[in-house]
C-alpha atoms as a PDB file:
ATOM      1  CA  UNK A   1     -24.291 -11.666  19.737  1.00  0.00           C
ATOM      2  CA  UNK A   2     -25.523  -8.152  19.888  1.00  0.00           C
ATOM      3  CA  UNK A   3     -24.285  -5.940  16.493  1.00  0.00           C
ATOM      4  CA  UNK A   4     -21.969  -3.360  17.370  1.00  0.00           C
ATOM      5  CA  UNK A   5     -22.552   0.441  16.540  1.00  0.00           C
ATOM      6  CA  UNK A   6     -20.282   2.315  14.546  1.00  0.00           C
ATOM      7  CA  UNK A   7     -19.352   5.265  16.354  1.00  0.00           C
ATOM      8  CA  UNK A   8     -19.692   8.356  13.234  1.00  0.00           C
ATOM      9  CA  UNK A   9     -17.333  10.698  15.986  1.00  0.00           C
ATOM     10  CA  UNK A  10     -14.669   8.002  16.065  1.00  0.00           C
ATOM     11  CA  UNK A  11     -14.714   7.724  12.207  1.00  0.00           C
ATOM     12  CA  UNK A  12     -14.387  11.622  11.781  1.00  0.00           C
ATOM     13  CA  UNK A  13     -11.406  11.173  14.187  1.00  0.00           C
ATOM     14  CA  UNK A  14     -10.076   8.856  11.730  1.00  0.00           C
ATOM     15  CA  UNK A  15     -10.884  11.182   8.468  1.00  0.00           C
ATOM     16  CA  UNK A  16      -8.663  13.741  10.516  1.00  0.00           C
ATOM     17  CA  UNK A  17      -5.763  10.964  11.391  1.00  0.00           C
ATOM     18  CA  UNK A  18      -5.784  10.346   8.021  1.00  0.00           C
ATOM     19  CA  UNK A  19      -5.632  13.943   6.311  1.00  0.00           C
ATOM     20  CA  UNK A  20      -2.428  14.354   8.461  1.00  0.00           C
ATOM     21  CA  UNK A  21      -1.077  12.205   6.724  1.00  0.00           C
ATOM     22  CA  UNK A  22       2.117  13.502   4.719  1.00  0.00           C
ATOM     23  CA  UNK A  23       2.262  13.070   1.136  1.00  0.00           C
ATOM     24  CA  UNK A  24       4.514  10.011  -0.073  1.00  0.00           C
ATOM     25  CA  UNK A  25       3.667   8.613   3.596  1.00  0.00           C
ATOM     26  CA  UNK A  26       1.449   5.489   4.300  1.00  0.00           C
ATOM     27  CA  UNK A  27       0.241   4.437   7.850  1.00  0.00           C
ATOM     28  CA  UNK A  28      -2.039   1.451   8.469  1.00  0.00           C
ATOM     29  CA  UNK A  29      -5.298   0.844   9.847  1.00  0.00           C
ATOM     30  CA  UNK A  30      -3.604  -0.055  13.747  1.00  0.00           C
ATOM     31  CA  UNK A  31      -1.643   2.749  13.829  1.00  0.00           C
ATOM     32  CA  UNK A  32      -4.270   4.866  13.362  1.00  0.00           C
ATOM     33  CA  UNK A  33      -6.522   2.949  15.942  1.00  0.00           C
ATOM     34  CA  UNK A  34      -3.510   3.094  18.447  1.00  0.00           C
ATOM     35  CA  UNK A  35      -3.288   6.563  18.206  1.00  0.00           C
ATOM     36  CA  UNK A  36      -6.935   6.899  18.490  1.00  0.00           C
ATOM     37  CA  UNK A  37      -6.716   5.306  22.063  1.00  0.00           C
ATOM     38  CA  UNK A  38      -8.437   2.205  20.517  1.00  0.00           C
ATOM     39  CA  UNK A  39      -5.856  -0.391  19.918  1.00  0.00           C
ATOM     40  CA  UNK A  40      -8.108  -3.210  19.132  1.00  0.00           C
ATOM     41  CA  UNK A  41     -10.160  -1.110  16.353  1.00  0.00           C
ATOM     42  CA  UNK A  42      -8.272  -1.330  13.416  1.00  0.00           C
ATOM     43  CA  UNK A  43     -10.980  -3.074  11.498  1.00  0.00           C
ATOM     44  CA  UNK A  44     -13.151  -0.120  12.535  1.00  0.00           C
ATOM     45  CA  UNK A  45     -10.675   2.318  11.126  1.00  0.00           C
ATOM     46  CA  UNK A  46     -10.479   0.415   7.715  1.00  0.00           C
ATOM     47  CA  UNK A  47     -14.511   0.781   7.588  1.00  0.00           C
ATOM     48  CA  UNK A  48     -13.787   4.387   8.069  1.00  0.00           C
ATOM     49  CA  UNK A  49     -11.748   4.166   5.533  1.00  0.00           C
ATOM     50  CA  UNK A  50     -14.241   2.507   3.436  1.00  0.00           C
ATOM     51  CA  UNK A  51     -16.587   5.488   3.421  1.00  0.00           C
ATOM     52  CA  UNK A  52     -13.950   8.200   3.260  1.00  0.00           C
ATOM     53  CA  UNK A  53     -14.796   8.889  -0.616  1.00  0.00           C
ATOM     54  CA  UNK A  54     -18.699  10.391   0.766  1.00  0.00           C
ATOM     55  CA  UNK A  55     -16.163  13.593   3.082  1.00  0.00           C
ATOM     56  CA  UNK A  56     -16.453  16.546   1.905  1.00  0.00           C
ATOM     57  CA  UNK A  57     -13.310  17.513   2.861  1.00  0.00           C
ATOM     58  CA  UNK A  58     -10.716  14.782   0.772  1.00  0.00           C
ATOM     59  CA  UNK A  59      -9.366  12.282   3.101  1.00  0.00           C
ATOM     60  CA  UNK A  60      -6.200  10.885   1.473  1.00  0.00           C
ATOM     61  CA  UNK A  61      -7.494   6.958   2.207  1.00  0.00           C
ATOM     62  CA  UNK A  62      -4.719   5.772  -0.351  1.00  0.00           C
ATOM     63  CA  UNK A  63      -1.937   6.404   2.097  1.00  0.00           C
ATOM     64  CA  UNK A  64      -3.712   3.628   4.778  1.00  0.00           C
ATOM     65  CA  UNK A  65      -2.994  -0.024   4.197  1.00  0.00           C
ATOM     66  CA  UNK A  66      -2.556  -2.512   6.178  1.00  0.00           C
ATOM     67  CA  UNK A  67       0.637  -3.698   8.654  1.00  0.00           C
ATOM     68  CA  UNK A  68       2.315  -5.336   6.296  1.00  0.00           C
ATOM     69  CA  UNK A  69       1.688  -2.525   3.451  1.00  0.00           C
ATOM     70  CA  UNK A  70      -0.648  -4.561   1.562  1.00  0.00           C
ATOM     71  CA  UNK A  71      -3.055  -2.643  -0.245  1.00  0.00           C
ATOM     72  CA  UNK A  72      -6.447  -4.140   0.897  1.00  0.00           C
ATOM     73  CA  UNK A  73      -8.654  -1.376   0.912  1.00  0.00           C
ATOM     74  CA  UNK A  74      -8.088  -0.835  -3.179  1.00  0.00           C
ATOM     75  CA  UNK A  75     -11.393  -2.401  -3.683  1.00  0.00           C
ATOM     76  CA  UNK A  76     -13.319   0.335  -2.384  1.00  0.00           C
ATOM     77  CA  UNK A  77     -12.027   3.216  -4.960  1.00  0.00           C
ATOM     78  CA  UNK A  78     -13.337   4.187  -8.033  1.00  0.00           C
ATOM     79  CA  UNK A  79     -11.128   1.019  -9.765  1.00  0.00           C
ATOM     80  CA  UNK A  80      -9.497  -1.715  -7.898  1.00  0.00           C
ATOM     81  CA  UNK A  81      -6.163   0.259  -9.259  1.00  0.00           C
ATOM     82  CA  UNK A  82      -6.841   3.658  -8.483  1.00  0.00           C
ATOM     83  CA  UNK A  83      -5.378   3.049  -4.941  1.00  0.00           C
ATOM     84  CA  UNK A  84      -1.875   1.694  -6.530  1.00  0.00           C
ATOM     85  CA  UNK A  85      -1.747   4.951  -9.022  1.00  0.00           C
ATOM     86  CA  UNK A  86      -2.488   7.531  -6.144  1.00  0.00           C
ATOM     87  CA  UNK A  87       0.685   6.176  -4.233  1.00  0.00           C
ATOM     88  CA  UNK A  88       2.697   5.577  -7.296  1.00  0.00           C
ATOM     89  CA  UNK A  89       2.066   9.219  -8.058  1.00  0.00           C
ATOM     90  CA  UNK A  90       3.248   9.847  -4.903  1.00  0.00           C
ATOM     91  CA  UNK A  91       6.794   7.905  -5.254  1.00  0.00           C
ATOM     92  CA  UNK A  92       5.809   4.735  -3.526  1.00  0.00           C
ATOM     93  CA  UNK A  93       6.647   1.893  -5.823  1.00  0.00           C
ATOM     94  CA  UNK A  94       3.897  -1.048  -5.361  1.00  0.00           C
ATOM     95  CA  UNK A  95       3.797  -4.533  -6.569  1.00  0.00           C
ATOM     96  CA  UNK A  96       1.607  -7.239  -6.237  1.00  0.00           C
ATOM     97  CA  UNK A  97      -0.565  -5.106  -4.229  1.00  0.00           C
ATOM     98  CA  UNK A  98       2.437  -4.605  -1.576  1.00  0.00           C
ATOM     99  CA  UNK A  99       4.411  -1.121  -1.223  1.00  0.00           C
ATOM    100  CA  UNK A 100       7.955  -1.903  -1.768  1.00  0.00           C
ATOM    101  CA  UNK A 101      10.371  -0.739   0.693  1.00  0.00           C
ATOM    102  CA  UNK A 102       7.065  -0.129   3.394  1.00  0.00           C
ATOM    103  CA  UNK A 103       9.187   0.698   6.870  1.00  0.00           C
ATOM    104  CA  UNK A 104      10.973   3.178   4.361  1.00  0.00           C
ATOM    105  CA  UNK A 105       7.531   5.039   3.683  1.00  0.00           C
ATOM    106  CA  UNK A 106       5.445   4.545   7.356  1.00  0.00           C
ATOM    107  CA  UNK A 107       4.311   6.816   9.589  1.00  0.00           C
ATOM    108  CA  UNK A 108       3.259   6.458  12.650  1.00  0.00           C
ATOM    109  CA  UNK A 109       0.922   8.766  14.173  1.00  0.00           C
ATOM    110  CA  UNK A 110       1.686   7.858  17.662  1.00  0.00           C
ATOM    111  CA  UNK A 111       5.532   9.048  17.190  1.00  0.00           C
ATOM    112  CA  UNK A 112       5.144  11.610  14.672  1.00  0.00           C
ATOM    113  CA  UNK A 113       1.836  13.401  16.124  1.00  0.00           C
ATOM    114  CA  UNK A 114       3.523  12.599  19.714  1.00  0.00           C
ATOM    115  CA  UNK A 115       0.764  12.306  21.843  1.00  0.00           C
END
């Protein structure tokens, strides 16, 4: 099976996704792929994600999580809770590694950015 190339355009379309992002919002990784035009890349937006902290500009990567609102990328900040305090700061009450109340806090960027 030939290994597939990361495409460093699509992730920067994903760092700018992501920094609309509101605060005290979350979105996941397939809503940001859908938007994108790319429904089936959602695990390509969460290795975007991944590699968010090496942007200059900040890319808010705490606010994407995935469809159910489980926090599954916190293993790739600083400390495997930094990703729970950044939301909790936020508002968004998290436990277990869940957000509480998730439908309350989504966005989608394919309604709210209506393309």
């Amino acid at each position: 099976m030939a290994e597939r190339k990361l495409d460093p355009d699509f992730f920067q379309m994903v760092y700018q996704v992501a920094r609309l992002i509101p605060k005290s919002r979350v979105t996941s990784y397939g809503a940001i792929a859908r938007y994108l035009g790319a429904p089936g890349a959602a695990r390509i937006v969460g290795y975007a994600m991944n590699g968010a902290h090496s942007q200059t500009k900040k890319v808010p990567a705490h606010r994407v999580v995935n469809s159910k609102g489980i926090l599954t990328g916190k293993h790739h900040f600083a400390t495997p809770f930094e990703m729970q305090a950044l939301l909790e700061k936020e508002g968004i009450t998290v436990k277990r590694d869940t957000i509480i109340d998730f439908l309350k806090y989504y966005w989608d960027p394919v309604v709210e950015l209506k393309i």
